[in-house]
Protein backbone atom coordinates (compact mmCIF):
# COMPACT_ATOMS: atom_id res chain seq x y z
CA UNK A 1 0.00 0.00 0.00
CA UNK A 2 1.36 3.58 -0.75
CA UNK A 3 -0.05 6.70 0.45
CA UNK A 4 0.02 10.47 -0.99
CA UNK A 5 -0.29 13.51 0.70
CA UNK A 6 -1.23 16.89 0.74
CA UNK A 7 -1.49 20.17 2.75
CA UNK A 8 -3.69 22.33 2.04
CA UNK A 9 -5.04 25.94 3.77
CA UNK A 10 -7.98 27.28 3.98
CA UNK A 11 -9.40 31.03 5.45
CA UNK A 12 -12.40 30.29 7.31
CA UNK A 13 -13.92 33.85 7.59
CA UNK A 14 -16.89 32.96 9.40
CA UNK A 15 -15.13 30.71 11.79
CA UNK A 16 -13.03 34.29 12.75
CA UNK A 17 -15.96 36.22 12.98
CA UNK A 18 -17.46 33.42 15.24
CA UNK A 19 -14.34 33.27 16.97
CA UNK A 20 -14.04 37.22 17.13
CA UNK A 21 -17.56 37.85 18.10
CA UNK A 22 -17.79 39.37 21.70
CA UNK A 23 -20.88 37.53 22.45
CA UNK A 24 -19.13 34.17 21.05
CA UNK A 25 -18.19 31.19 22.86
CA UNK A 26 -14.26 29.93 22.00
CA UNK A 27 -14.18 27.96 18.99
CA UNK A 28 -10.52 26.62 19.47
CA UNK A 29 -8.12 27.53 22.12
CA UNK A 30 -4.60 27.32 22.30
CA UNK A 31 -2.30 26.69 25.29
CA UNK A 32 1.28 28.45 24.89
CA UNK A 33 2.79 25.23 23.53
CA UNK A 34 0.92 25.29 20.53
CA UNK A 35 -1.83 22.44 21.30
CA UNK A 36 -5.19 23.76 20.19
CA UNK A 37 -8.37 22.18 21.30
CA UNK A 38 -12.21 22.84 19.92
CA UNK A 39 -13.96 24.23 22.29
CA UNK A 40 -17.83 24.86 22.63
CA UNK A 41 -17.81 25.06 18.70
CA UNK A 42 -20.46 27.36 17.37
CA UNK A 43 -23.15 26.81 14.83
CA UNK A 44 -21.10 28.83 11.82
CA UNK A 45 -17.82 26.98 12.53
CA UNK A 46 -19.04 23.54 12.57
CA UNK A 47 -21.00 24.38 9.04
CA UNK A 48 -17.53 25.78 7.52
CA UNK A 49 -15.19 22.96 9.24
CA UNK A 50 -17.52 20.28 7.42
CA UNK A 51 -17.33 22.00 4.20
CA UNK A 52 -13.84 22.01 3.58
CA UNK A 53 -14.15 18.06 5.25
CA UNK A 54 -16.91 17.34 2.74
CA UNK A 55 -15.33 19.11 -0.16
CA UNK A 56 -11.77 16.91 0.31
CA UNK A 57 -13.37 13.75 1.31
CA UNK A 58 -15.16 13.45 -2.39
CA UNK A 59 -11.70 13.07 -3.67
CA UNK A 60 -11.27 10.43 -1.43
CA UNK A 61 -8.61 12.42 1.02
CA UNK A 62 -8.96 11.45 4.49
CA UNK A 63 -7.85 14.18 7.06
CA UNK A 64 -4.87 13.27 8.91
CA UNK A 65 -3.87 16.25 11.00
CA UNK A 66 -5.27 19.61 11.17
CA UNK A 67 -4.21 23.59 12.99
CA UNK A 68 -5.75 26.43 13.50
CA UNK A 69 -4.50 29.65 13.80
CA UNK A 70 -6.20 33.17 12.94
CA UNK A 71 -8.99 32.13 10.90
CA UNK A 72 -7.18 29.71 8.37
CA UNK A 73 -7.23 26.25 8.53
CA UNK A 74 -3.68 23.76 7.87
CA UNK A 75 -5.12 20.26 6.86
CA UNK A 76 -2.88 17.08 6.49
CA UNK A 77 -4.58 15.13 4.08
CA UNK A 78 -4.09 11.04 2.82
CA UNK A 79 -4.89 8.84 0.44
CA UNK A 80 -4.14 5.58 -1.28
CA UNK A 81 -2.19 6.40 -4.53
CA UNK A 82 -3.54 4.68 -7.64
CA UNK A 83 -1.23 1.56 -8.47
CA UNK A 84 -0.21 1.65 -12.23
């Protein structure tokens, strides 16, 4: 079995405004080393996060590792490359 990869990034402007909102809950927090948790994930960010999911999983990439940092999104993405 051989695998390819990708990395892609993506500006999720709605999760920032969500995030940015005074009247928000967190979406992800960060602790000073750099490990982010979701947190009390609202409405808007859920709807964007599954997008971008949705959108990469009908190419048959599976998510192996994703960041978030200041409204854009790092994904790790997989799949199993085509034998020849």
């Amino acid at each position: 079995m051989t695998w390819e990869y990708k990395v892609t990034n993506h500006v999720i402007g709605e999760l920032k405004k969500c995030v940015d909102s005074p009247d928000s809950k967190k979406v992800i927090a960060c602790d000073e080393a750099g490990k982010c948790m979701v947190n009390d994930v609202c409405e808007v960010g859920t709807e964007a996060l599954a997008s971008v999911f949705n959108e990469q999983g009908k190419e048959r990439w599976e998510l192996v590792e994703t960041t978030y940092h200041h409204g854009e999104l790092l994904c790790i993405w997989k799949r199993l490359k085509e034998e020849k």
